[in-house]
C-alpha atoms as a PDB file:
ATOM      1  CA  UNK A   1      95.761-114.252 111.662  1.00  0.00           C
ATOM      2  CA  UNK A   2      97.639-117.600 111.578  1.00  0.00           C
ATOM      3  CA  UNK A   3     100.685-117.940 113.128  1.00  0.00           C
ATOM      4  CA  UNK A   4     103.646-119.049 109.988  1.00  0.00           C
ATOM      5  CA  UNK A   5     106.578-118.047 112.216  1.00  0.00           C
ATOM      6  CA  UNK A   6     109.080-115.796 111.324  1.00  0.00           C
ATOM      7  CA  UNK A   7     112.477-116.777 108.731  1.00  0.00           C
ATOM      8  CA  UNK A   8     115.966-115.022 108.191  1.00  0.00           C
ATOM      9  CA  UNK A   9     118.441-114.966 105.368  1.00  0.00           C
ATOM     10  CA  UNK A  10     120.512-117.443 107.562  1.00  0.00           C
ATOM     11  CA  UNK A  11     117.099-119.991 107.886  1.00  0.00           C
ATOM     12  CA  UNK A  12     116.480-119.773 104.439  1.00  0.00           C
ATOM     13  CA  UNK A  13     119.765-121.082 103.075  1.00  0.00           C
ATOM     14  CA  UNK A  14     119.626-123.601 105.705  1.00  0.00           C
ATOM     15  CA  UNK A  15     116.422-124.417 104.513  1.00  0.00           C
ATOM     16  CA  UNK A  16     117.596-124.813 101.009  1.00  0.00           C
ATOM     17  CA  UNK A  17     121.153-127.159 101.862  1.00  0.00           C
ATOM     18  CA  UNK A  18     118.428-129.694 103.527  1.00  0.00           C
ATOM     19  CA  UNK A  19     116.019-129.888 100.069  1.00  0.00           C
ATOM     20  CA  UNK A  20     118.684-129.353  98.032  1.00  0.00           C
ATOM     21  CA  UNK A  21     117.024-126.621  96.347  1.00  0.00           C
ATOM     22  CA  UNK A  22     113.990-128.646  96.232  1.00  0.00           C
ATOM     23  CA  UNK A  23     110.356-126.941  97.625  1.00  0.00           C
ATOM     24  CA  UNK A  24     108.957-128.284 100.656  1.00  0.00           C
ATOM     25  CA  UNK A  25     105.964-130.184 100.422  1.00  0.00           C
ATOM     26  CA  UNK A  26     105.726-131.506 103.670  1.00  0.00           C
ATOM     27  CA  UNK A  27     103.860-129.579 106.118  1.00  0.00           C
ATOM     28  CA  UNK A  28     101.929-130.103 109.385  1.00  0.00           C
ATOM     29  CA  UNK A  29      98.377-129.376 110.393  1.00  0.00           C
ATOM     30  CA  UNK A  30      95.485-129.001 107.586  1.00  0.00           C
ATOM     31  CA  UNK A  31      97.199-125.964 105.189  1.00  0.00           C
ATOM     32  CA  UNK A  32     100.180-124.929 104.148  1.00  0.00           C
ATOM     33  CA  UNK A  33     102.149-121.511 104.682  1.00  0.00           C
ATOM     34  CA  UNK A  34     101.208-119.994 101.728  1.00  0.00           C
ATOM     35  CA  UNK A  35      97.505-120.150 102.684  1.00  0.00           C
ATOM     36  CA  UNK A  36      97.737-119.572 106.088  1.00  0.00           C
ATOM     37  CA  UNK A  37      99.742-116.665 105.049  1.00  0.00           C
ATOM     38  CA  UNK A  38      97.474-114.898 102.074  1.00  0.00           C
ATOM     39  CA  UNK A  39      94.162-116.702 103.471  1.00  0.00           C
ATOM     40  CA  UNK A  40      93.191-117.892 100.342  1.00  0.00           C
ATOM     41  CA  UNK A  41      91.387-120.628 101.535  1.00  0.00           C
ATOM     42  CA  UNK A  42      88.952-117.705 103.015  1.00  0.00           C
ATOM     43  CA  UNK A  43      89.257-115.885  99.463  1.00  0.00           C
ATOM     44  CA  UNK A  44      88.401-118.875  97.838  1.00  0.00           C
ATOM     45  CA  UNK A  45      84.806-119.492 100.104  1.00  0.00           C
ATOM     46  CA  UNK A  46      83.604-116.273  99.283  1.00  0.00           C
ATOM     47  CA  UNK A  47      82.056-117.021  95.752  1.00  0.00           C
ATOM     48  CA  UNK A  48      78.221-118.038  96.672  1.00  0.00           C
ATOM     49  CA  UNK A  49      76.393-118.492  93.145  1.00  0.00           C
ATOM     50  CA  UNK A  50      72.033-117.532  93.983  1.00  0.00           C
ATOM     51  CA  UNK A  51      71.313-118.597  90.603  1.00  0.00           C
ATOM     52  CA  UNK A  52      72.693-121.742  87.804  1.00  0.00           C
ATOM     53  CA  UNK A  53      73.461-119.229  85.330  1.00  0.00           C
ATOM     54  CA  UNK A  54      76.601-120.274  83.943  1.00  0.00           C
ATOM     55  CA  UNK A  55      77.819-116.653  83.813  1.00  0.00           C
ATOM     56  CA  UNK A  56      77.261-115.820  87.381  1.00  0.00           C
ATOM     57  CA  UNK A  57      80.638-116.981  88.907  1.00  0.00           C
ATOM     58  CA  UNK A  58      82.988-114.808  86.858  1.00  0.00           C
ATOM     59  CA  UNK A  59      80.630-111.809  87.376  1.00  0.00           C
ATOM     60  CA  UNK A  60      80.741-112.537  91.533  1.00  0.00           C
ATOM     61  CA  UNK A  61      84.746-112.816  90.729  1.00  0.00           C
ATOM     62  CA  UNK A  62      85.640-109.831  88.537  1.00  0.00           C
ATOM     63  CA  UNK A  63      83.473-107.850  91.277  1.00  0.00           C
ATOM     64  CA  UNK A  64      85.663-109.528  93.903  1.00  0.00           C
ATOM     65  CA  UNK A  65      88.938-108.164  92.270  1.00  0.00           C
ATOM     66  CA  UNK A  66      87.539-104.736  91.675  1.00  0.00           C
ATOM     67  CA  UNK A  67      86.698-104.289  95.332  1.00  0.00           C
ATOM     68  CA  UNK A  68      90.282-105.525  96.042  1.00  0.00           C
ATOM     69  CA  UNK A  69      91.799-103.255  93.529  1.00  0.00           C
ATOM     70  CA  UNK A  70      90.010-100.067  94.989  1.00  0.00           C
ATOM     71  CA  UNK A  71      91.012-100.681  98.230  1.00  0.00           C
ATOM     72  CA  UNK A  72      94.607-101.212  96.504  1.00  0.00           C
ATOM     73  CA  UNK A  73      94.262 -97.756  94.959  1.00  0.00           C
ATOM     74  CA  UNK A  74      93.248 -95.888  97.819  1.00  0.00           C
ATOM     75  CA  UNK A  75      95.617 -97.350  99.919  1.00  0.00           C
ATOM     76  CA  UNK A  76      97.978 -95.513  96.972  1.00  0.00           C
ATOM     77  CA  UNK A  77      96.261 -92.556  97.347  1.00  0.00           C
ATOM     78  CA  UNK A  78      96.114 -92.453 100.662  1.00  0.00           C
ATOM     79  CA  UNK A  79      99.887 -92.473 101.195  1.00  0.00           C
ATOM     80  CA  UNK A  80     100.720 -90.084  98.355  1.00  0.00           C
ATOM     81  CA  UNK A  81      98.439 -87.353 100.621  1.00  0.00           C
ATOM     82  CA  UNK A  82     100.320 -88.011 103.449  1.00  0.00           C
ATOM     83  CA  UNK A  83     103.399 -87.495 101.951  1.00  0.00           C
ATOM     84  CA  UNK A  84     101.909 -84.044 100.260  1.00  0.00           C
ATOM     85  CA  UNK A  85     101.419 -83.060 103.280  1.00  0.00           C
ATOM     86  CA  UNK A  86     105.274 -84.002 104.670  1.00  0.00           C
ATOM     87  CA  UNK A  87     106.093 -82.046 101.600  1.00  0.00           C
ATOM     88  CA  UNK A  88     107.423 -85.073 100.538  1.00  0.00           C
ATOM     89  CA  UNK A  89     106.769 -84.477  96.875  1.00  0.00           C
ATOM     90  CA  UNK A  90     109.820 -86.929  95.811  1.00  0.00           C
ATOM     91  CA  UNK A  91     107.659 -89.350  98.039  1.00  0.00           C
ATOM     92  CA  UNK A  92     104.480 -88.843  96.628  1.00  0.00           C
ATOM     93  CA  UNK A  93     105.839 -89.263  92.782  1.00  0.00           C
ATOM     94  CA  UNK A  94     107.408 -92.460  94.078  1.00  0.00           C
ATOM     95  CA  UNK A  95     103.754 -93.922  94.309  1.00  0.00           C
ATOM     96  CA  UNK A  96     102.409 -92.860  91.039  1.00  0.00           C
ATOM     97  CA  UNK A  97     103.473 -95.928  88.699  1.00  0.00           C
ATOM     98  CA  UNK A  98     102.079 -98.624  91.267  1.00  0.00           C
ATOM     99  CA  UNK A  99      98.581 -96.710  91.569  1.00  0.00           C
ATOM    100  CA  UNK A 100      98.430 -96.135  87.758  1.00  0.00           C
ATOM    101  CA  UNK A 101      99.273 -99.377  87.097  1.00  0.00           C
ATOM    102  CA  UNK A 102      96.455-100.554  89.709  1.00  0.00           C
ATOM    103  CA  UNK A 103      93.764 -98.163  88.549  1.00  0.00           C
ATOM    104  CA  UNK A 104      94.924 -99.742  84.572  1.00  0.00           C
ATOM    105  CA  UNK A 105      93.580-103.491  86.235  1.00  0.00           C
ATOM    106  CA  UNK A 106      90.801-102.200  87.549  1.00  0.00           C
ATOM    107  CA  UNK A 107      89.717-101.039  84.282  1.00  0.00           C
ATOM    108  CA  UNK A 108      91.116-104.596  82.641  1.00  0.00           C
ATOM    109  CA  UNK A 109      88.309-105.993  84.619  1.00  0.00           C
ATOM    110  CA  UNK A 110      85.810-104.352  81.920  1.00  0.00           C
ATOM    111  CA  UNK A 111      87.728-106.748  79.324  1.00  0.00           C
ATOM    112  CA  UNK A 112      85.972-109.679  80.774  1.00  0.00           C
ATOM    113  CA  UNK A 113      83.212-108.179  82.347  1.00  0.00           C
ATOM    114  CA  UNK A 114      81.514-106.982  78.635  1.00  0.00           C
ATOM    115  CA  UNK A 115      82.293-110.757  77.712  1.00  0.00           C
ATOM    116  CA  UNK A 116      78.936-111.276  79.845  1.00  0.00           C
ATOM    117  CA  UNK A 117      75.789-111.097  77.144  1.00  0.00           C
ATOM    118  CA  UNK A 118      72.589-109.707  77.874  1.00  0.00           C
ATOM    119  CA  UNK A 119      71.124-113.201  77.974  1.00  0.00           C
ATOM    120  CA  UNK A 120      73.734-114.414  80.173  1.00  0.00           C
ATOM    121  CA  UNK A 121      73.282-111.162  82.719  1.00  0.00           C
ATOM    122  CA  UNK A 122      69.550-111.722  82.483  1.00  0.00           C
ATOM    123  CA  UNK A 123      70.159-115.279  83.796  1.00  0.00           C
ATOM    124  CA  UNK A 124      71.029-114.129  87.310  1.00  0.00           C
ATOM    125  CA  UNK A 125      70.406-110.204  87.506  1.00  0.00           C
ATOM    126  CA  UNK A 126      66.587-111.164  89.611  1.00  0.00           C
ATOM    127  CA  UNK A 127      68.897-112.302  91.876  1.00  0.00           C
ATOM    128  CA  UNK A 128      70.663-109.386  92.757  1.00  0.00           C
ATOM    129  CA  UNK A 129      68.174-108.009  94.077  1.00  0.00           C
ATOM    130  CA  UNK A 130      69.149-104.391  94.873  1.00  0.00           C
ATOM    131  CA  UNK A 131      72.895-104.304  95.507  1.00  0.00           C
ATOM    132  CA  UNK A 132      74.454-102.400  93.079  1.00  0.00           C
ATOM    133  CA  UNK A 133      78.296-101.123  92.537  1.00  0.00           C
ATOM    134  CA  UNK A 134      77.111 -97.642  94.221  1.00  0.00           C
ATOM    135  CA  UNK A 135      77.344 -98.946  97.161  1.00  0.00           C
ATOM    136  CA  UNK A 136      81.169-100.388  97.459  1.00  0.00           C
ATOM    137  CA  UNK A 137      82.582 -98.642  99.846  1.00  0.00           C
ATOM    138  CA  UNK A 138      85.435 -99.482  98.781  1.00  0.00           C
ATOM    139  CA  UNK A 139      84.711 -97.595  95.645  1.00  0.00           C
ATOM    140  CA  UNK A 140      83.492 -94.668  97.179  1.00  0.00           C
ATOM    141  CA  UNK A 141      86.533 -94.177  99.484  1.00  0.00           C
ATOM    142  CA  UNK A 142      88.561 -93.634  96.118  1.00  0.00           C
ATOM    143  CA  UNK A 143      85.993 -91.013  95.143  1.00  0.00           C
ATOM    144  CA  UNK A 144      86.356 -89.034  98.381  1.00  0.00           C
ATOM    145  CA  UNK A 145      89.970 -89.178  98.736  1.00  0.00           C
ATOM    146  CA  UNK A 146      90.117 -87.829  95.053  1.00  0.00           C
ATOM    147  CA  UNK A 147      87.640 -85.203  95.606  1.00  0.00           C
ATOM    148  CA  UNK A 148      84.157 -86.001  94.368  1.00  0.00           C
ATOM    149  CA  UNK A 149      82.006 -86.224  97.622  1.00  0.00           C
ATOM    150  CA  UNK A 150      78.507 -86.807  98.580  1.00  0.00           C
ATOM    151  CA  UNK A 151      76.693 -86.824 101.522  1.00  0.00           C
ATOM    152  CA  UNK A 152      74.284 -88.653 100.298  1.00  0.00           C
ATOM    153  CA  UNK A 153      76.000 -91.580  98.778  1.00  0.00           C
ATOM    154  CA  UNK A 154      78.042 -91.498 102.215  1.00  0.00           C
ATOM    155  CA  UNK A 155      74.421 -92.233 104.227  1.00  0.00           C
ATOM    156  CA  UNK A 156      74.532 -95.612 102.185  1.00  0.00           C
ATOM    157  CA  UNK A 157      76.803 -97.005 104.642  1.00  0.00           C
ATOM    158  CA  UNK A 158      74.992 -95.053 107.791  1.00  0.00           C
ATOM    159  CA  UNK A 159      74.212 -98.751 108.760  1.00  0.00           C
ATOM    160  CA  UNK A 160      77.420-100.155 108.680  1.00  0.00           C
ATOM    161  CA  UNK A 161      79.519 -99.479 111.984  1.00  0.00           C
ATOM    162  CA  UNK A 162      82.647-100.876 110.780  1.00  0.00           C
ATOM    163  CA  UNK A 163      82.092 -98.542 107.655  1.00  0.00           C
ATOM    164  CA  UNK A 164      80.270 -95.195 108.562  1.00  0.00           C
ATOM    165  CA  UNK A 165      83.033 -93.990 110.972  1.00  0.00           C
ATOM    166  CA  UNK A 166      85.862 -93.845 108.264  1.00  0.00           C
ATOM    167  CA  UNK A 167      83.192 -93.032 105.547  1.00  0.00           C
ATOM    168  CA  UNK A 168      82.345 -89.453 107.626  1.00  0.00           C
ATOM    169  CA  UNK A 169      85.999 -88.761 108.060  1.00  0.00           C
ATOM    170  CA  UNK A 170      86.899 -88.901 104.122  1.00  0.00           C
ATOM    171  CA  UNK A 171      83.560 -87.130 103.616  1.00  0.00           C
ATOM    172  CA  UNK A 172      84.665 -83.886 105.910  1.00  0.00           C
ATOM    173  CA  UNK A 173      88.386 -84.609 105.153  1.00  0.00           C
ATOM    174  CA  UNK A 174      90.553 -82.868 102.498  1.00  0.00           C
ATOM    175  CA  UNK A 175      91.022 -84.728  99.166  1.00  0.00           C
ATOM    176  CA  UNK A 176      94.414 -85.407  97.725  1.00  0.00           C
ATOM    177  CA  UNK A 177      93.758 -82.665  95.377  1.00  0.00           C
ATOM    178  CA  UNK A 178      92.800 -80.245  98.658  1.00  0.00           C
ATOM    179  CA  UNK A 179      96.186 -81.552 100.027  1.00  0.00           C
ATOM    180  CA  UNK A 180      98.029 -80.393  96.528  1.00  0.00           C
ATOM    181  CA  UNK A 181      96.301 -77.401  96.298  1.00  0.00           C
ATOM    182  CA  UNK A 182      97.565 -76.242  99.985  1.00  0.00           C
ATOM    183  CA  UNK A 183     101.188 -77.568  99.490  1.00  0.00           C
ATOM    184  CA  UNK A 184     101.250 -74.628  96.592  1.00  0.00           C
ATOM    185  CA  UNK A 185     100.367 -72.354  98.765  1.00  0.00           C
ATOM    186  CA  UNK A 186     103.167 -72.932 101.087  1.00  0.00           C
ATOM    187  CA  UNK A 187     105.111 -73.176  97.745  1.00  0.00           C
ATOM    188  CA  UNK A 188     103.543 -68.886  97.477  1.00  0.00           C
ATOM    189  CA  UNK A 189     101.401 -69.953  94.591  1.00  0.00           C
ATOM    190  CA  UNK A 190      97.921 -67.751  94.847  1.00  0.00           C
ATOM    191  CA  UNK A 191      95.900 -70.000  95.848  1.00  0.00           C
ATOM    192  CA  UNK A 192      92.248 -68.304  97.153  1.00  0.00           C
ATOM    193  CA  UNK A 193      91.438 -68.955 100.739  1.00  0.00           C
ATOM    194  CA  UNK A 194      88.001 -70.314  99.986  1.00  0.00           C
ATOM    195  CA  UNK A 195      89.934 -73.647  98.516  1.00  0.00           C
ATOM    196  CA  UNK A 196      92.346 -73.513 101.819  1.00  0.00           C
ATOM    197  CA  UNK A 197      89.683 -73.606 104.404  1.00  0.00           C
ATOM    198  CA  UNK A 198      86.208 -74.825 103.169  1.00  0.00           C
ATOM    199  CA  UNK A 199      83.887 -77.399 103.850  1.00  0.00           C
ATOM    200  CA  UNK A 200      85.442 -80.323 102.947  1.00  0.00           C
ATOM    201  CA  UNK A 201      81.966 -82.417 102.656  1.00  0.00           C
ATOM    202  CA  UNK A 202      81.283 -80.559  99.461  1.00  0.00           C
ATOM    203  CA  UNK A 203      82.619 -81.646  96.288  1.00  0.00           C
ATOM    204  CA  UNK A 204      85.050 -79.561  94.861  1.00  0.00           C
ATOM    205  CA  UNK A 205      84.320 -76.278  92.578  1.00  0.00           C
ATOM    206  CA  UNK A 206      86.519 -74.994  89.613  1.00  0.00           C
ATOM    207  CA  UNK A 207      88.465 -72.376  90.427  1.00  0.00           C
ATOM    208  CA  UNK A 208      89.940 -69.691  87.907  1.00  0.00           C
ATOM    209  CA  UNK A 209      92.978 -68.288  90.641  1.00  0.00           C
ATOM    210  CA  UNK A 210      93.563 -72.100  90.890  1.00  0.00           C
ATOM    211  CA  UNK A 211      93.879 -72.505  87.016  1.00  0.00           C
ATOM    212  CA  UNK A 212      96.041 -69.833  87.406  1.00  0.00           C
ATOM    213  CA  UNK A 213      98.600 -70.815  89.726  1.00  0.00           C
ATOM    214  CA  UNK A 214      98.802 -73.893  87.482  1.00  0.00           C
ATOM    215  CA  UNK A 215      99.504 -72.282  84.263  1.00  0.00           C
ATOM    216  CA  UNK A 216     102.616 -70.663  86.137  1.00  0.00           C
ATOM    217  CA  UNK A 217     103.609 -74.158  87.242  1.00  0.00           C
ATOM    218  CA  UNK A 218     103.004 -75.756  83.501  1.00  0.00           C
ATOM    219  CA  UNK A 219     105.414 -72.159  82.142  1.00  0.00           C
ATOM    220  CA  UNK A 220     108.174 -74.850  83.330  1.00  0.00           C
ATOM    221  CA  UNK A 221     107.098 -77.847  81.812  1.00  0.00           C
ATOM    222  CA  UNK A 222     110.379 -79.863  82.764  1.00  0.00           C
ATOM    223  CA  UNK A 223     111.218 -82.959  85.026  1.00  0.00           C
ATOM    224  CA  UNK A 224     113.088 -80.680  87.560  1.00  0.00           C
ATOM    225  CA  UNK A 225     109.741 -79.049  88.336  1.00  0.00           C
ATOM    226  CA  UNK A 226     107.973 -81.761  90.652  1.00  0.00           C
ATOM    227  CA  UNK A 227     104.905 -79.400  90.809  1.00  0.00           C
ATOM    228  CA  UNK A 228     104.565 -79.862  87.158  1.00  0.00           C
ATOM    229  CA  UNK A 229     105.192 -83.920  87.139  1.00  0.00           C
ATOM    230  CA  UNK A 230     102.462 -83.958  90.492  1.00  0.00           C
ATOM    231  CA  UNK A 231     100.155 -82.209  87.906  1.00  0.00           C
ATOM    232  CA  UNK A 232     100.328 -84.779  85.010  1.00  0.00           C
ATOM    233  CA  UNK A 233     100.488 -87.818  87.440  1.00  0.00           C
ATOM    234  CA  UNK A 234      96.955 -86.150  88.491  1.00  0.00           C
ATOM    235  CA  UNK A 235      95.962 -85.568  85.269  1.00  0.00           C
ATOM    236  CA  UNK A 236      96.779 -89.473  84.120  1.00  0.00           C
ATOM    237  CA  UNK A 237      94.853 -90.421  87.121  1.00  0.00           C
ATOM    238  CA  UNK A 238      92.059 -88.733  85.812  1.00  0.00           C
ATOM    239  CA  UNK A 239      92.197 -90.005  82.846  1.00  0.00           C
ATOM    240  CA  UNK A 240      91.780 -93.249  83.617  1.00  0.00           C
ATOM    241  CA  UNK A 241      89.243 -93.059  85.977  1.00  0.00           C
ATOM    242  CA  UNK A 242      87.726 -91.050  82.631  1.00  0.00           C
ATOM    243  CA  UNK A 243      88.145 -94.293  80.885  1.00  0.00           C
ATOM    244  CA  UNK A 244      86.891 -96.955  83.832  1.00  0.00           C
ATOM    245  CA  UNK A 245      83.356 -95.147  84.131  1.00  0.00           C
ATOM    246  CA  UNK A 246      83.448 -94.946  79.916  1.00  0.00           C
ATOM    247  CA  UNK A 247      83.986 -98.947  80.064  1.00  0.00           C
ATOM    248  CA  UNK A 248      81.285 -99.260  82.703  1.00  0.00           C
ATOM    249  CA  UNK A 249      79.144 -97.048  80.839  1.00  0.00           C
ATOM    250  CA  UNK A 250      79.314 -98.662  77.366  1.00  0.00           C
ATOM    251  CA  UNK A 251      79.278-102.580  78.765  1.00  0.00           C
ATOM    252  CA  UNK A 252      76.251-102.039  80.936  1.00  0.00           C
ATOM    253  CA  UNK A 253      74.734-100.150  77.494  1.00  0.00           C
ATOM    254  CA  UNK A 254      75.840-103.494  75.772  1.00  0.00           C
ATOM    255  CA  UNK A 255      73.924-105.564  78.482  1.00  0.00           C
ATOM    256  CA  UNK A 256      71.120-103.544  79.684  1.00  0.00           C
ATOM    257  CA  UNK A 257      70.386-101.126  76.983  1.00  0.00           C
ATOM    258  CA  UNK A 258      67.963 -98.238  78.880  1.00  0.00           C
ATOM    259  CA  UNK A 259      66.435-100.384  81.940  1.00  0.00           C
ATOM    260  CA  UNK A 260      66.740 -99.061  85.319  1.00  0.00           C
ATOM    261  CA  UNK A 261      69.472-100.175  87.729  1.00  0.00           C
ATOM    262  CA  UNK A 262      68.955-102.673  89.947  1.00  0.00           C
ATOM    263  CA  UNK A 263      70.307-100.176  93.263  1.00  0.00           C
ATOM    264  CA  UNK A 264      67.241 -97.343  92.164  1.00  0.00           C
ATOM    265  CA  UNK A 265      69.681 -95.506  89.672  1.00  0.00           C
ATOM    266  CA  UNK A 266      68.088 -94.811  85.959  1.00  0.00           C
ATOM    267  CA  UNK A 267      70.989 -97.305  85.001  1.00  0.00           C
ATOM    268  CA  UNK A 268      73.026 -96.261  81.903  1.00  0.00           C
ATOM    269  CA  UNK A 269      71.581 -92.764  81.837  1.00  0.00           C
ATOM    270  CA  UNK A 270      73.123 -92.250  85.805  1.00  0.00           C
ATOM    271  CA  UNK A 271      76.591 -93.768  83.745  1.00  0.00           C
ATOM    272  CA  UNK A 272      75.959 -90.840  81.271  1.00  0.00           C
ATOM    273  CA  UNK A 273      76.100 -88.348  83.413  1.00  0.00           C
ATOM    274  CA  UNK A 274      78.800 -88.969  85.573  1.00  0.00           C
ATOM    275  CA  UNK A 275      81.264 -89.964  82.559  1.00  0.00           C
ATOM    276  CA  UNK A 276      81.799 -86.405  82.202  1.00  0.00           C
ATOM    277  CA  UNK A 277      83.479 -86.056  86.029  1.00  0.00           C
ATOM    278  CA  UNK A 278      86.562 -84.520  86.282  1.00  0.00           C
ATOM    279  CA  UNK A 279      88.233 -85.263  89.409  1.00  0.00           C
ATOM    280  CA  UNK A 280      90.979 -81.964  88.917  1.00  0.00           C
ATOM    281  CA  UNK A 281      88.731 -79.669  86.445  1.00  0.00           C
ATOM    282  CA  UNK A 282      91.811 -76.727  86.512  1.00  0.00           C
ATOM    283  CA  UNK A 283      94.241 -79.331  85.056  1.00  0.00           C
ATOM    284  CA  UNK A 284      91.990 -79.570  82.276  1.00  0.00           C
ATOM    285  CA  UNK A 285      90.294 -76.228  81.582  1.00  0.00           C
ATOM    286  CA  UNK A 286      94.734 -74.534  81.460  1.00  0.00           C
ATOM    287  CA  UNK A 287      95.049 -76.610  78.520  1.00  0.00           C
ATOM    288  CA  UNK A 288      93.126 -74.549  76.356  1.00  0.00           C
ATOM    289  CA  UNK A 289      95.299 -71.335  77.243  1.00  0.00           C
ATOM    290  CA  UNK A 290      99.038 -73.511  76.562  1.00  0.00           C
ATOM    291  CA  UNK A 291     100.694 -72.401  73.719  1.00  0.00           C
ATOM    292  CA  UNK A 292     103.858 -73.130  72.456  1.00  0.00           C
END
């Protein structure tokens, strides 16, 4: 971290009566605040083309931002369980437009990421080798904390020892949706012991007591019920997830057709299947039993 010192209201309008008003453009050393502060001279060193393909760069980029993005929306999610768990539902709902709106760019990254042609992919993909998006862990953080979990895909990062440590703990940790499901219970919904005290490790099951206890909360569908408006922020969350893994799905389709991916998986057919995850599956199944 680079030392940029520290300002006040009081230095800043100082500041400004000795520019008048202009910006400063006089600074010592090699850099400037605004780098020193962000690092973006770092950020910008990161981007090492293997290959001449023309297409290469913005594929390395839009990658970048995803992997900052996820570790924006966990960071989200993260800090909406804690506050579940304060019973600080007002807290929690406070969150939900910034991580929607983050989990919206992440899926804007799909806008120029199916821009890339099969002929321009081809170009570099040798060069890839085997990395594949499976094994972000930034990516796979977001999956734990909302509920889908795997052991397996966890052991990816069993090499890593600045990873592994905080990969196990959101492995055998409650999800957000654990965390929701045991602030109803101290609310007196029903909820079934087996989803109060389970092994967290394993992803999470449908439950038909848990649809239940929703379908009292969604009897008082109004904006004074906060158990209701946690339910459709989850459920909007969902949904857009939904639509990110539909966008991968279709533009590696678009570029790959039916080869295998390059990290082992059978590529779009591995998409397929996990295009039909449901992070919350009770806030989906109750709609069928709604009625007016």
């Amino acid at each position: 971290m680079r030392d940029i010192g520290v300002t006040t209201d009081e230095s800043r309008e100082k500041m400004v009566s000795q520019t008048v008003g202009e910006p400063l453009v006089e600074f010592a050393g090699e850099s400037n605040p605004y780098i020193d502060y962000h690092r973006n001279d770092l950020l910008h060193s990161l981007q090492h083309m293997r290959s001449d393909a023309y297409a290469e760069l913005p594929f390395i980029l839009m990658t970048q931002v995803k992997e900052l993005l996820f570790r924006a929306v966990h960071y989200e999610f993260f800090n909406m369980q804690a506050r579940i768990r304060e019973d600080d539902v007002v807290g929690m709902l406070d969150l939900v437009p910034r991580a929607t709106r983050e989990v919206e760019l992440v899926i804007k990254t799909w806008d120029v990421l199916s821009t890339i042609t099969a002929a321009d992919f081809n170009g570099f993909r040798n060069h890839l080798g085997t990395s594949s998006g499976q094994q972000s862990y930034a990516y796979r953080h977001v999956e734990f904390i909302l509920g889908n979990k795997s052991a397996i895909l966890a052991d990816a990062h069993a090499n890593n020892p600045d990873v592994y440590p905080q990969m196990l703990a959101a492995l055998n940790g409650p999800s957000l949706y654990d965390d929701v499901l045991a602030l109803m219970a101290r609310r007196g919904f029903a909820i079934p012991q087996d989803r109060l005290d389970r092994d967290w490790s394993q992803a999470y099951q449908p439950s038909g007591a848990v649809e239940d206890a929703w379908l009292q909360v969604y009897a008082e569908p109004v904006p004074e019920n906060d158990l209701y408006r946690v339910a459709e922020a989850l459920i909007t969350i969902d949904d857009l997830f939904t639509q990110y893994r539909w966008r991968h799905f279709v533009s590696v389709q678009r570029i790959l057709g039916l080869k295998p991916g390059t990290g082992g998986s059978a590529g779009v057919g591995w998409l397929r299947h996990v295009t039909e995850l449901r992070f919350f599956p009770e806030l989906w199944s109750l709609r069928t039993r709604l009625h007016a």
